[in-house]
N, C-alpha and C. Protein backbone atom coordinates (compact mmCIF):
# COMPACT_ATOMS: atom_id res chain seq x y z
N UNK A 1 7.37 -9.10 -4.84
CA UNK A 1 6.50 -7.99 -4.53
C UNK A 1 6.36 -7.11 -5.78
N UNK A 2 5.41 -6.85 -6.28
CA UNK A 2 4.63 -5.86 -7.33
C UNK A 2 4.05 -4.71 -7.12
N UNK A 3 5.02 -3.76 -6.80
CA UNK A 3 4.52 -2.02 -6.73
C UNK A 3 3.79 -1.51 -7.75
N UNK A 4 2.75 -0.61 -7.80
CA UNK A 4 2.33 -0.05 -8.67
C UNK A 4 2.37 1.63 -8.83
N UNK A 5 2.97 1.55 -10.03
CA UNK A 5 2.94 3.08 -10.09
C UNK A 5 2.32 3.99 -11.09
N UNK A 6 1.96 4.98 -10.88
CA UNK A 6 1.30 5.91 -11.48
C UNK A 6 1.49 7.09 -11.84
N UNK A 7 1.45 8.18 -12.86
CA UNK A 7 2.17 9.62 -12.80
C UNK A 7 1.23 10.10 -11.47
N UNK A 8 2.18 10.62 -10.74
CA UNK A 8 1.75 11.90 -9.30
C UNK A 8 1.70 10.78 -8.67
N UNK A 9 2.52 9.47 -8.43
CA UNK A 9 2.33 8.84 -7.13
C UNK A 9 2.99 9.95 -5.88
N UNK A 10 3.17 9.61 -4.74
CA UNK A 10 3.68 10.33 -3.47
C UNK A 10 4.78 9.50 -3.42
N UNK A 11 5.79 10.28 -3.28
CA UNK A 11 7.34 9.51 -3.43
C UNK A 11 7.67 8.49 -2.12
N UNK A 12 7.26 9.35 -1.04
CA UNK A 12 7.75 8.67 0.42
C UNK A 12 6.60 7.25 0.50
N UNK A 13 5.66 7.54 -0.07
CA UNK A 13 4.57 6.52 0.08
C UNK A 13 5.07 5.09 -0.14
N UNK A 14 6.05 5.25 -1.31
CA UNK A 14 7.00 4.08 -2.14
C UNK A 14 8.22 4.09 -1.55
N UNK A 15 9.06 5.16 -1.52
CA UNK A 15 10.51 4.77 -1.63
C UNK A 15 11.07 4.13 0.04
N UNK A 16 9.86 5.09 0.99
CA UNK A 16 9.63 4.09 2.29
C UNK A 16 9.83 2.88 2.50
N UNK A 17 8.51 2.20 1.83
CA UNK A 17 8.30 0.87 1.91
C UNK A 17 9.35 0.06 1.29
N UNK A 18 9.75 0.69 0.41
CA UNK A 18 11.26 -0.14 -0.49
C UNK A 18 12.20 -0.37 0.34
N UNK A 19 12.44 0.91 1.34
CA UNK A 19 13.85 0.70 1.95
C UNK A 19 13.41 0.17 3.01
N UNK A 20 12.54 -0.46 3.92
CA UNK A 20 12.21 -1.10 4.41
C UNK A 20 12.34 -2.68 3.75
N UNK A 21 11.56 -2.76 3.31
CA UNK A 21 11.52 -4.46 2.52
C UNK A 21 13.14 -4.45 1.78
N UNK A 22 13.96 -3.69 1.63
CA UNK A 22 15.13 -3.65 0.96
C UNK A 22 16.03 -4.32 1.95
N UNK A 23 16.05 -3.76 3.22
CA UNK A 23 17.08 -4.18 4.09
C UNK A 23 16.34 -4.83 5.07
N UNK A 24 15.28 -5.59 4.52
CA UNK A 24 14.56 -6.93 5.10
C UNK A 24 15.12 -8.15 4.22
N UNK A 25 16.06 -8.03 3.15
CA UNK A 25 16.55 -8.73 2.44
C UNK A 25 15.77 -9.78 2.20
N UNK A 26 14.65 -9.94 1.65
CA UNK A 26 13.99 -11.12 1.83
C UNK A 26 12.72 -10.87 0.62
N UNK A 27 12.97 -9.76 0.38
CA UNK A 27 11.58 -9.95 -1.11
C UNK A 27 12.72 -9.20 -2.41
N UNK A 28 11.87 -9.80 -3.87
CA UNK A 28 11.97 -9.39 -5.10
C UNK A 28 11.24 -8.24 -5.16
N UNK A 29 11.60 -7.46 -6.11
CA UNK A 29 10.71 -5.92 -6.00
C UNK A 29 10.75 -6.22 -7.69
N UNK A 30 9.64 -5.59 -7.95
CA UNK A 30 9.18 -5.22 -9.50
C UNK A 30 7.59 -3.96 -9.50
N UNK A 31 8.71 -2.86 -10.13
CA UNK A 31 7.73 -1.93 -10.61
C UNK A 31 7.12 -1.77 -11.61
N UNK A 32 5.69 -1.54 -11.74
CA UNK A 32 4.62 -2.03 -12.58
C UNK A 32 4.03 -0.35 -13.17
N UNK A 33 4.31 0.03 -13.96
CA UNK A 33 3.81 1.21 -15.02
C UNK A 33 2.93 0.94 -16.00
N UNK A 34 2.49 2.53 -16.01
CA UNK A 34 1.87 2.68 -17.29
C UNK A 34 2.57 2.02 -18.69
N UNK A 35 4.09 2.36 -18.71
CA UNK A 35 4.83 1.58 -19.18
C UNK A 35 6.02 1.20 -18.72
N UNK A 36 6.81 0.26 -19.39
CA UNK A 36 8.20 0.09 -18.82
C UNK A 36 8.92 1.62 -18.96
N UNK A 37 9.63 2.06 -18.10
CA UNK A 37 10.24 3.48 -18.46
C UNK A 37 9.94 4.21 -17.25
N UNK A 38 10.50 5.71 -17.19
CA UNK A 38 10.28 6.60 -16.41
C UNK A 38 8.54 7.07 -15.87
N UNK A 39 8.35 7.16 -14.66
CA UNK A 39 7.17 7.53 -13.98
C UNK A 39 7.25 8.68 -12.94
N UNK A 40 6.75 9.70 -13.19
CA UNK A 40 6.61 10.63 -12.35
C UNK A 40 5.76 10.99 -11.13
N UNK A 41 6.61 10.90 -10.15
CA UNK A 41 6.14 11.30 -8.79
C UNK A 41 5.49 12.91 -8.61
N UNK A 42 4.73 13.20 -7.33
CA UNK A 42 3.71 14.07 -7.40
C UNK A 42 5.31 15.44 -7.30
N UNK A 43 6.32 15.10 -6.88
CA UNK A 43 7.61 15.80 -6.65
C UNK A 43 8.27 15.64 -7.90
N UNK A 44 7.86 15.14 -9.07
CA UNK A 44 8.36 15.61 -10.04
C UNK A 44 9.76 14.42 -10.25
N UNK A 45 10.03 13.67 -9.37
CA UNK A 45 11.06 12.78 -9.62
C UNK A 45 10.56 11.81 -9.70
N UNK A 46 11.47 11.42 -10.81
CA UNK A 46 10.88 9.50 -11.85
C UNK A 46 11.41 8.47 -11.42
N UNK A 47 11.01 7.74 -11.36
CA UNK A 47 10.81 5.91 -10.89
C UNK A 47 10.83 5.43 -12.12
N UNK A 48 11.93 4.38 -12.31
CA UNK A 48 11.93 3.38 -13.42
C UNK A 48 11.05 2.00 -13.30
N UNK A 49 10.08 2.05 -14.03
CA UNK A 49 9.27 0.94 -14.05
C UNK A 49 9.53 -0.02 -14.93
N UNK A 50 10.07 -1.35 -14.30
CA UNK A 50 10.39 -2.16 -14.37
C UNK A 50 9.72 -2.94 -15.85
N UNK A 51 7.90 -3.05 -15.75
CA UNK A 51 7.11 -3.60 -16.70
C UNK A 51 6.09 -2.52 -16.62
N UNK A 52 5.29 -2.95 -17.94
CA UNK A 52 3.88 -2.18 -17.70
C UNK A 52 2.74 -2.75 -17.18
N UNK A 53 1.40 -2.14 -17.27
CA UNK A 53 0.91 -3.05 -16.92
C UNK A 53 0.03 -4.05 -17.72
N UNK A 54 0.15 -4.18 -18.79
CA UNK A 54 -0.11 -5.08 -19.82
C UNK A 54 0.55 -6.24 -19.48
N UNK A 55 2.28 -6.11 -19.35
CA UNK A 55 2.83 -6.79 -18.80
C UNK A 55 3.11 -7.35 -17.96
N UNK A 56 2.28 -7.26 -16.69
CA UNK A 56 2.91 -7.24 -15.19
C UNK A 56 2.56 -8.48 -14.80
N UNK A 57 3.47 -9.22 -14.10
CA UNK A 57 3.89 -10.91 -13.69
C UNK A 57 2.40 -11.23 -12.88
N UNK A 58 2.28 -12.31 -12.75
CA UNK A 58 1.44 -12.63 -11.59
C UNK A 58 2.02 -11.96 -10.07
N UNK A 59 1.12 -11.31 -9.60
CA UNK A 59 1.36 -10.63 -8.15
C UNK A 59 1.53 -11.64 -7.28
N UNK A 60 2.48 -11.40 -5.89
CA UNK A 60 1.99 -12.45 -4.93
C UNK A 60 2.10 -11.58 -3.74
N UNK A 61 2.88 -10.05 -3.61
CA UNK A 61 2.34 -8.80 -2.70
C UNK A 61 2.44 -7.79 -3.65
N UNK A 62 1.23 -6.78 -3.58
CA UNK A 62 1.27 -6.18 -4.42
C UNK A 62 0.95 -4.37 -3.07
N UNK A 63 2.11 -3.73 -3.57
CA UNK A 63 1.69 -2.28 -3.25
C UNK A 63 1.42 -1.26 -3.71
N UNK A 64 0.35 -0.08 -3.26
CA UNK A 64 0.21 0.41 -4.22
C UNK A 64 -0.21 2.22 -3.20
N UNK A 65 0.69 2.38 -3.85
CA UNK A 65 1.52 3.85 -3.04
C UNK A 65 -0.12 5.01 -3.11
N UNK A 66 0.27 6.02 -2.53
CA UNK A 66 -1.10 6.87 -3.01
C UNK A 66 -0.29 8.60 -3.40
N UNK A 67 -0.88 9.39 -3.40
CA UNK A 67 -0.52 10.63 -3.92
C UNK A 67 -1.59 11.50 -5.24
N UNK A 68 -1.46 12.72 -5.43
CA UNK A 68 -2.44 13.37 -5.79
C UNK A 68 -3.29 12.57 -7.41
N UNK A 69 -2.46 11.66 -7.61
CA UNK A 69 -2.57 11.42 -9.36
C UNK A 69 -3.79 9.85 -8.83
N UNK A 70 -4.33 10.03 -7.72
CA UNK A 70 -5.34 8.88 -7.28
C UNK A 70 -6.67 9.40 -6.98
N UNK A 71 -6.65 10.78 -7.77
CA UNK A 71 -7.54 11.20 -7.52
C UNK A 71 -8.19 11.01 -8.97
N UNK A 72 -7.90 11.33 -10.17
CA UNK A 72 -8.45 11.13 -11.23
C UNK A 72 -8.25 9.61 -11.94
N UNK A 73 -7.23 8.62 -11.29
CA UNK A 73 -7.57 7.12 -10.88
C UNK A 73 -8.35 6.21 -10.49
N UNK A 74 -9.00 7.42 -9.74
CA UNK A 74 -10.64 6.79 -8.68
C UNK A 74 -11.68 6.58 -9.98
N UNK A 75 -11.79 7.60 -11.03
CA UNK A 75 -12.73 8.19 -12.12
C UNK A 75 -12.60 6.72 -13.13
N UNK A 76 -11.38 6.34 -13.55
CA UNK A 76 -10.24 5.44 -14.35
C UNK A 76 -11.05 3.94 -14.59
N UNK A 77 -12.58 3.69 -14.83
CA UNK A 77 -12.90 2.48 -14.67
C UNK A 77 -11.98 1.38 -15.63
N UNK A 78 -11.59 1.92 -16.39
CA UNK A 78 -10.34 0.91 -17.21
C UNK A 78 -9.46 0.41 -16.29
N UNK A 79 -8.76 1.41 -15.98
CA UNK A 79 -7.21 1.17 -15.18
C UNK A 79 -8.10 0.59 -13.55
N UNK A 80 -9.42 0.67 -13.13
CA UNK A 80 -9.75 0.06 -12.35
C UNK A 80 -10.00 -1.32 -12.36
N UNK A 81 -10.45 -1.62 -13.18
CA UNK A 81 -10.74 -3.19 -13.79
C UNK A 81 -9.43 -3.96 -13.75
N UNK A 82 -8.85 -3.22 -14.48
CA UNK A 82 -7.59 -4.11 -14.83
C UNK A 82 -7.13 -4.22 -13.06
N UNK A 83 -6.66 -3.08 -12.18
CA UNK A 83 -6.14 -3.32 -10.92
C UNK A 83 -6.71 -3.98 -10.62
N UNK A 84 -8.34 -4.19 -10.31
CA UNK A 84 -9.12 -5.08 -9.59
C UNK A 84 -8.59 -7.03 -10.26
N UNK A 85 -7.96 -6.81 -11.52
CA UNK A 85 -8.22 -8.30 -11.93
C UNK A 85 -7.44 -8.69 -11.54
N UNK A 86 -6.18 -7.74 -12.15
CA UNK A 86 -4.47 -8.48 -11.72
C UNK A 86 -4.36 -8.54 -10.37
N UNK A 87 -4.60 -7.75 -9.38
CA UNK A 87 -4.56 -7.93 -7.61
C UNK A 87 -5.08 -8.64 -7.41
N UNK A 88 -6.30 -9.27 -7.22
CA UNK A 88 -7.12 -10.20 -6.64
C UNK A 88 -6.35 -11.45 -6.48
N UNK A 89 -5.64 -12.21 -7.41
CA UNK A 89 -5.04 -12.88 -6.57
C UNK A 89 -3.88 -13.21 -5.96
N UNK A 90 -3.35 -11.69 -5.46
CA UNK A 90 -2.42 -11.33 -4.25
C UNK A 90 -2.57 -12.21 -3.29
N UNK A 91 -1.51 -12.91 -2.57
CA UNK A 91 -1.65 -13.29 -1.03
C UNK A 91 -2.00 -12.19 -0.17
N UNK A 92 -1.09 -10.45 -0.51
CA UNK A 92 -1.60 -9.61 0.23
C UNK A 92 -1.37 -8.43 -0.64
N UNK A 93 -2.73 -7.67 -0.22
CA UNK A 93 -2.54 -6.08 -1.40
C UNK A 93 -2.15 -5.22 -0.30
N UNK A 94 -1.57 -4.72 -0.38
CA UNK A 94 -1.02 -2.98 0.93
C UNK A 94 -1.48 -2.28 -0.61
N UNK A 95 -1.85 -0.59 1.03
CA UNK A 95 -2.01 0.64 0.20
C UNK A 95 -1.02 1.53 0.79
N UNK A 96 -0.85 2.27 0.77
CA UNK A 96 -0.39 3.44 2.00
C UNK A 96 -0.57 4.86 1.23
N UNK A 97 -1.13 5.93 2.08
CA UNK A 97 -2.28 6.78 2.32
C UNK A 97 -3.33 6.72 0.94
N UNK A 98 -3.09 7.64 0.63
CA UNK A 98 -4.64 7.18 -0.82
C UNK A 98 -4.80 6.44 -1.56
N UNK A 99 -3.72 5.64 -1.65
CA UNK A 99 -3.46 4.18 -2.38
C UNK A 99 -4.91 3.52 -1.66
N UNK A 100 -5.50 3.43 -0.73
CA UNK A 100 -6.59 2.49 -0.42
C UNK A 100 -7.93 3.09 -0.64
N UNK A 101 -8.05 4.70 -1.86
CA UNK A 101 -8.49 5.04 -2.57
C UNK A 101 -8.73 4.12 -3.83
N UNK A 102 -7.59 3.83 -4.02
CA UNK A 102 -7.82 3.16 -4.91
C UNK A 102 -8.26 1.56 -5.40
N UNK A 103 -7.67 0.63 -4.36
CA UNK A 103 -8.34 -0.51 -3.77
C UNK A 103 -9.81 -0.23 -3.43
N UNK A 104 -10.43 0.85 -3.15
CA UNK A 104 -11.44 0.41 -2.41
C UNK A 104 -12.77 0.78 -3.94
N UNK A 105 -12.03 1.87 -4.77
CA UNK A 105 -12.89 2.12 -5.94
C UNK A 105 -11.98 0.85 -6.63
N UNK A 106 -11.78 -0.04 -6.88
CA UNK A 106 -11.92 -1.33 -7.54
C UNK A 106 -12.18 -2.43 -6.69
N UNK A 107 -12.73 -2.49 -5.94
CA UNK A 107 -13.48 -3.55 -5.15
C UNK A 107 -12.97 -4.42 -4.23
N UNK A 108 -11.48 -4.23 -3.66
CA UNK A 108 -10.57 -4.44 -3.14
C UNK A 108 -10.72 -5.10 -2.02
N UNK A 109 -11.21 -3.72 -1.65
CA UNK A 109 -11.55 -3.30 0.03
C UNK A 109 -13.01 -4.11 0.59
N UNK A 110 -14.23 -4.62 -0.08
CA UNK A 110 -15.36 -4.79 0.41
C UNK A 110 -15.27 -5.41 1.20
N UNK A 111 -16.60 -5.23 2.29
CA UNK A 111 -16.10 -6.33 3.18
C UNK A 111 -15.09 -6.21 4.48
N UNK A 112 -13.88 -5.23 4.49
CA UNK A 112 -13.34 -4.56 4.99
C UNK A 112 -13.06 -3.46 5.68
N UNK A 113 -12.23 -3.56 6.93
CA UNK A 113 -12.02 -2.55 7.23
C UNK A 113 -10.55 -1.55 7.00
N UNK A 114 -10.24 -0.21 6.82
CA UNK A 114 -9.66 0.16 6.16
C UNK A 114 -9.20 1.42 6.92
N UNK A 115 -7.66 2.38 5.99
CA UNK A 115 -7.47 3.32 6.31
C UNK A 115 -7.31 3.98 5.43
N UNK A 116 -6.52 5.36 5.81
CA UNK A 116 -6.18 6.39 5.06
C UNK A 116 -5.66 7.36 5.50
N UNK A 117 -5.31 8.40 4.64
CA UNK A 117 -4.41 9.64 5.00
C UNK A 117 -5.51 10.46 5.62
N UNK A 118 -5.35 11.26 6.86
CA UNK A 118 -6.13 12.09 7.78
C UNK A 118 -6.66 12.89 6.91
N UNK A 119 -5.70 13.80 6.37
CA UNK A 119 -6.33 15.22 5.34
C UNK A 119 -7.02 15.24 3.96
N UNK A 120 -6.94 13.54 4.10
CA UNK A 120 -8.07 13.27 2.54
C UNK A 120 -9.13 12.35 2.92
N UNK A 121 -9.09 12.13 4.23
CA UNK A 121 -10.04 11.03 4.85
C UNK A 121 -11.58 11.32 4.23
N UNK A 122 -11.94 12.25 4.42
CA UNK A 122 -13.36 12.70 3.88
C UNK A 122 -13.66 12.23 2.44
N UNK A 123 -12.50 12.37 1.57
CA UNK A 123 -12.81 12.27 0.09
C UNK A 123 -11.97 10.41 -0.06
N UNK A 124 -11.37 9.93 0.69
CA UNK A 124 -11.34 8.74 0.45
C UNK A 124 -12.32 7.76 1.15
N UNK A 125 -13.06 8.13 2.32
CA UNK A 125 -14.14 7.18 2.83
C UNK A 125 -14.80 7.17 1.92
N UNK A 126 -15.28 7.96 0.85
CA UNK A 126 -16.55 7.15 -0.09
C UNK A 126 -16.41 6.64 -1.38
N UNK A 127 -15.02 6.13 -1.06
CA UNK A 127 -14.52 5.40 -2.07
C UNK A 127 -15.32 4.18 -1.88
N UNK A 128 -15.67 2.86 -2.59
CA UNK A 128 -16.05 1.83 -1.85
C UNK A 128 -17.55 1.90 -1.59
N UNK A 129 -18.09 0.51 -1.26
CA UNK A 129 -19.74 0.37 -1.21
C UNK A 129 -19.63 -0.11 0.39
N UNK A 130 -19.01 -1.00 0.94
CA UNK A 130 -19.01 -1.84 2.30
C UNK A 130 -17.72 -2.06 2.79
N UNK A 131 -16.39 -0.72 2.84
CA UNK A 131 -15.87 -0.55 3.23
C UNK A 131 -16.00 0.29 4.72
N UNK A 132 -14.96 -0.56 6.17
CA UNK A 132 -15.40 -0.14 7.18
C UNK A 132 -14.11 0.83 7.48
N UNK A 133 -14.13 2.40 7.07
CA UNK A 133 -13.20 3.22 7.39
C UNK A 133 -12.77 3.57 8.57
N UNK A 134 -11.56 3.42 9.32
CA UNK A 134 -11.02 3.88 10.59
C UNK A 134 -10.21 4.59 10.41
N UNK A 135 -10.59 5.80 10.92
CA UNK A 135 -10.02 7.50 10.70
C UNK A 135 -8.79 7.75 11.98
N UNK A 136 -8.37 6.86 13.21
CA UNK A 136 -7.44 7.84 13.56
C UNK A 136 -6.53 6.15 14.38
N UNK A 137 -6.15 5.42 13.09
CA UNK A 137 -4.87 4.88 12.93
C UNK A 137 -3.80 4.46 12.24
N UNK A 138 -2.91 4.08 12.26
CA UNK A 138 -1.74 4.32 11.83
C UNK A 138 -1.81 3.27 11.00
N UNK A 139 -2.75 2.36 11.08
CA UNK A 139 -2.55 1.30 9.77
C UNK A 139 -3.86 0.22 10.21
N UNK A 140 -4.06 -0.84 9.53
CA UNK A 140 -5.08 -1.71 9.45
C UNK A 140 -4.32 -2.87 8.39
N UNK A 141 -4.33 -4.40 9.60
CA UNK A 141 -4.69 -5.25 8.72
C UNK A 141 -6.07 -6.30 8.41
N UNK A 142 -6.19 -6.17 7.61
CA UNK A 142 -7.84 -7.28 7.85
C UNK A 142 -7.84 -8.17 6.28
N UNK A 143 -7.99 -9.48 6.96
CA UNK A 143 -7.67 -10.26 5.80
C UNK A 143 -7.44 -10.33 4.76
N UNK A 144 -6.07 -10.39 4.74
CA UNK A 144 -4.66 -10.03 3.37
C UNK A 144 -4.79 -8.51 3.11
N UNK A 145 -5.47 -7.55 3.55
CA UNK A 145 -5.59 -6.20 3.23
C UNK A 145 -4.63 -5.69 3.94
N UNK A 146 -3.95 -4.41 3.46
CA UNK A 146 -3.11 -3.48 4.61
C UNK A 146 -3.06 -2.45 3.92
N UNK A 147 -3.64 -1.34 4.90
CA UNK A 147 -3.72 -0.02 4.07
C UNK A 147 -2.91 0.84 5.71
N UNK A 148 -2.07 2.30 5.68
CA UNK A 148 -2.24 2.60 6.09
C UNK A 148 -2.39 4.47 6.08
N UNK A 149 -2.00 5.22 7.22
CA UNK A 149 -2.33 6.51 7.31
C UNK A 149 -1.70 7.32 6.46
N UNK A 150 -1.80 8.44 6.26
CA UNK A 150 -0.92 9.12 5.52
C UNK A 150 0.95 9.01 5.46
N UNK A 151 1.78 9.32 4.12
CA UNK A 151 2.86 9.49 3.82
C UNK A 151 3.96 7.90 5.29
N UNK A 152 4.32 9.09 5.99
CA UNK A 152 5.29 8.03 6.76
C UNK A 152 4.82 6.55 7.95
N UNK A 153 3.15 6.80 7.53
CA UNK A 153 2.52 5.73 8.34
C UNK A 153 3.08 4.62 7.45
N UNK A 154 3.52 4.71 6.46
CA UNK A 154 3.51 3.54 5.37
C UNK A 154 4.86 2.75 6.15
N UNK A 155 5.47 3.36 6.25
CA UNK A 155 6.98 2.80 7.25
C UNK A 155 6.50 2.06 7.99
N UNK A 156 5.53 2.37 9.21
CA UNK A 156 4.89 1.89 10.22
C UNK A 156 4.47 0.04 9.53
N UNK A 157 3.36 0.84 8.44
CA UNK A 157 2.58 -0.67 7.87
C UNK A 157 4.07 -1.70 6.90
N UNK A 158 4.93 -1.24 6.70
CA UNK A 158 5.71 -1.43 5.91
C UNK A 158 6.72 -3.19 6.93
N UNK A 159 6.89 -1.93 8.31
CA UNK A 159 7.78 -2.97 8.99
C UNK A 159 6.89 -3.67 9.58
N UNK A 160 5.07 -3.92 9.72
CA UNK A 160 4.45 -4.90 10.60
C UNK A 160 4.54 -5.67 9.44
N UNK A 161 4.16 -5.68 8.56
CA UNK A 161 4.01 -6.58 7.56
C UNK A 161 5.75 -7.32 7.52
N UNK A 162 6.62 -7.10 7.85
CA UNK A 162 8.07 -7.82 7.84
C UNK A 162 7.78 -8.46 8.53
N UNK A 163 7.36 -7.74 9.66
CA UNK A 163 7.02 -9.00 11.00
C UNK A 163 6.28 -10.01 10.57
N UNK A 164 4.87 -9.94 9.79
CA UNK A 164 4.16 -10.92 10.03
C UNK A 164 5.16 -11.95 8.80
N UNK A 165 5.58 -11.77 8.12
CA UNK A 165 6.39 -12.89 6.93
C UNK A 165 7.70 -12.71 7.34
N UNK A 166 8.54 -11.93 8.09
CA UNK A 166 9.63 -12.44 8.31
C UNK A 166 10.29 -12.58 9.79
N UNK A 167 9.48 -11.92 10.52
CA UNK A 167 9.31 -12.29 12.19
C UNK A 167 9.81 -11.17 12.63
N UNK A 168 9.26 -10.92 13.94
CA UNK A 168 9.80 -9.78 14.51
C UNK A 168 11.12 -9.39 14.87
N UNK A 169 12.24 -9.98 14.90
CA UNK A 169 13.42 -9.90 15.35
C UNK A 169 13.49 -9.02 13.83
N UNK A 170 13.47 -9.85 12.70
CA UNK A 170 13.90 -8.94 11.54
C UNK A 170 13.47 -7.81 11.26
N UNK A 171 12.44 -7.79 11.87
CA UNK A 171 11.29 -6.13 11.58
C UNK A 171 12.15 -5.48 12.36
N UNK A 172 12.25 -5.54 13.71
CA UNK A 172 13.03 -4.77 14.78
C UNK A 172 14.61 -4.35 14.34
N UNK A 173 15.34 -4.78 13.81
CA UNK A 173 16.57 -4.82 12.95
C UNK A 173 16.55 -4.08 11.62
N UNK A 174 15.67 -4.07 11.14
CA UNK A 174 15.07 -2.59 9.72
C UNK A 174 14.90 -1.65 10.42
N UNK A 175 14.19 -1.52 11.47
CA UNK A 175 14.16 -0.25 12.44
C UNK A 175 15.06 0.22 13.05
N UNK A 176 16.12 -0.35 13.56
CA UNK A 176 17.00 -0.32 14.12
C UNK A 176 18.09 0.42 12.82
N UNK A 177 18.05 -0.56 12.17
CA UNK A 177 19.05 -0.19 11.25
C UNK A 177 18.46 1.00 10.20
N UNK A 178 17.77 1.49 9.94
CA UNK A 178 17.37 2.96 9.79
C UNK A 178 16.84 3.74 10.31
N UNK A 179 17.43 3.57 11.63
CA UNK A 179 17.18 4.49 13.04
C UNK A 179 15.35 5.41 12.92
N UNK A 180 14.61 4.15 12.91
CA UNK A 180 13.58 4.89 12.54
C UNK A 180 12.81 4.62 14.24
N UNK A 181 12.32 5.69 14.66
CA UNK A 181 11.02 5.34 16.25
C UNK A 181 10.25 4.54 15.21
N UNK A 182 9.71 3.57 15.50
CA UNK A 182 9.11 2.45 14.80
C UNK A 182 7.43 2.40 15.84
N UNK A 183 6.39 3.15 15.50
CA UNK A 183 4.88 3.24 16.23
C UNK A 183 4.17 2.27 15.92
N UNK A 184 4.81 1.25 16.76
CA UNK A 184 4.34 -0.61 16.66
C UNK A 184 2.41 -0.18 16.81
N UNK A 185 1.47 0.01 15.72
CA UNK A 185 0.45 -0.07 15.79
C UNK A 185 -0.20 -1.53 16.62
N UNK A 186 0.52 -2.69 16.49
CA UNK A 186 0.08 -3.76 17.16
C UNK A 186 0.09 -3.54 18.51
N UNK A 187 1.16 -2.85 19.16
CA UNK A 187 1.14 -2.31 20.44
C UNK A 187 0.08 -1.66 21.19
N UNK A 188 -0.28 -0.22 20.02
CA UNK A 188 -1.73 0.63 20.34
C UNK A 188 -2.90 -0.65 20.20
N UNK A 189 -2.69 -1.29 19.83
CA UNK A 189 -4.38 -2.11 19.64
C UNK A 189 -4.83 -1.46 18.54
N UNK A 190 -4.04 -1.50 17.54
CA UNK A 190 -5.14 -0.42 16.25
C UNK A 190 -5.59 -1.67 14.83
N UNK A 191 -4.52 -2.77 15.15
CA UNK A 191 -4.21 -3.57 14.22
C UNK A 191 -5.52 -4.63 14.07
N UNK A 192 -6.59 -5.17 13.89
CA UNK A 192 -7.31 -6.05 12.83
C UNK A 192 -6.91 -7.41 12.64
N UNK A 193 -6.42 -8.11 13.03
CA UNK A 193 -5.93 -9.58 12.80
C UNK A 193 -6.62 -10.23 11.60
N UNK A 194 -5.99 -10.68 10.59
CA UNK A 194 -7.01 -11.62 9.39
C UNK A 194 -7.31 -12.82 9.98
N UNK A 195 -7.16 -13.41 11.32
CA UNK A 195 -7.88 -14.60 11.12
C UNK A 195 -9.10 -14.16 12.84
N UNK A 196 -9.05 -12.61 13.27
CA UNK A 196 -9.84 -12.37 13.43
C UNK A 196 -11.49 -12.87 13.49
N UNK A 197 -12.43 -13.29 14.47
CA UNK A 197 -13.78 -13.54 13.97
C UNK A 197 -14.51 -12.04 13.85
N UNK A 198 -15.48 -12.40 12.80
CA UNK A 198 -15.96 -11.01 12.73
C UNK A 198 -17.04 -10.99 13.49
């Protein structure tokens, strides 16, 4: 798995999903920077990035956190190109909250339907040309895409995605074991299936 980080990512957006997939014991983690070295969160605390992104391995899940520094990212047609090249051939890209800001201004998302954080929903729906935005759930998957709602929805999208690659018993057991209420979006009916007909 290939995180991406950025100065002003949103800390919980990432360190969530880590400790989730962490005590899913079952993926490699590698953080992907501006450079190898320290990266600053929108809280001012740094993340060691693993490679840069000059450097960064072939992806095979790639996440990509959101927070205030995705706002002048959106503008970034460089650093867009490049995300759009190296992701594409992900088995699966996740966002979680404005992270699918940023997928969707590099071409990510087309074609798709999508989420986002409630209180930036307005300024992230027009990210994107033929992105189909859904404003009041907790996550979305739609073929290999997974974006979800703001900050701790990412937990939510964090442990369906265990489920779908490592089965539900193990998803239920990350939850369990970081005593988290776990808001099974598959439950609400909010979830998108990728092999879905459209």
């Amino acid at each position: 798995m290939q995180v991406v980080l950025f100065d002003g990512f949103e800390l919980l957006d990432l360190c969530g999903p880590l400790e989730v997939f962490g005590l899913a014991d079952r993926f490699e983690t590698t953080l992907i920077g501006p450079e190898a070295g320290p990266v600053a969160s929108s809280q001012g605390t740094k993340l060691l990035a693993d490679r840069s992104y000059a450097d960064a391995p072939p992806p095979d899940i790639v996440l990509v956190p959101g927070g205030p520094g995705t706002r002048s990212l959106v503008l970034d047609q460089a650093w867009l190109g490049w995300l759009a090249d190296w992701a594409a051939p992900a088995d699966l890209i996740a966002a979680v909250c404005t992270g699918s800001a940023l997928l969707a201004a590099a071409g990510l998302l087309e074609g798709r339907r999508a989420t986002s954080n409630r209180r930036a929903f307005a300024w992230v729906s027009r990210q994107g040309r033929q992105v189909t935005w859904l404003d009041q759930v907790r996550w979305v998957e739609d073929h290999g895409r997974w974006t979800s709602a703001g900050v701790s929805a990412g937990l939510d999208l964090s442990l369906a995605l265990v489920r779908r690659l490592c089965g539900d018993v193990t998803a239920r057991e990350v939850a369990t074991r970081m005593e988290y209420d776990w808001r099974d979006a598959a439950a609400e009916q909010t979830v998108c299936r990728s092999d879905e007909s459209r």
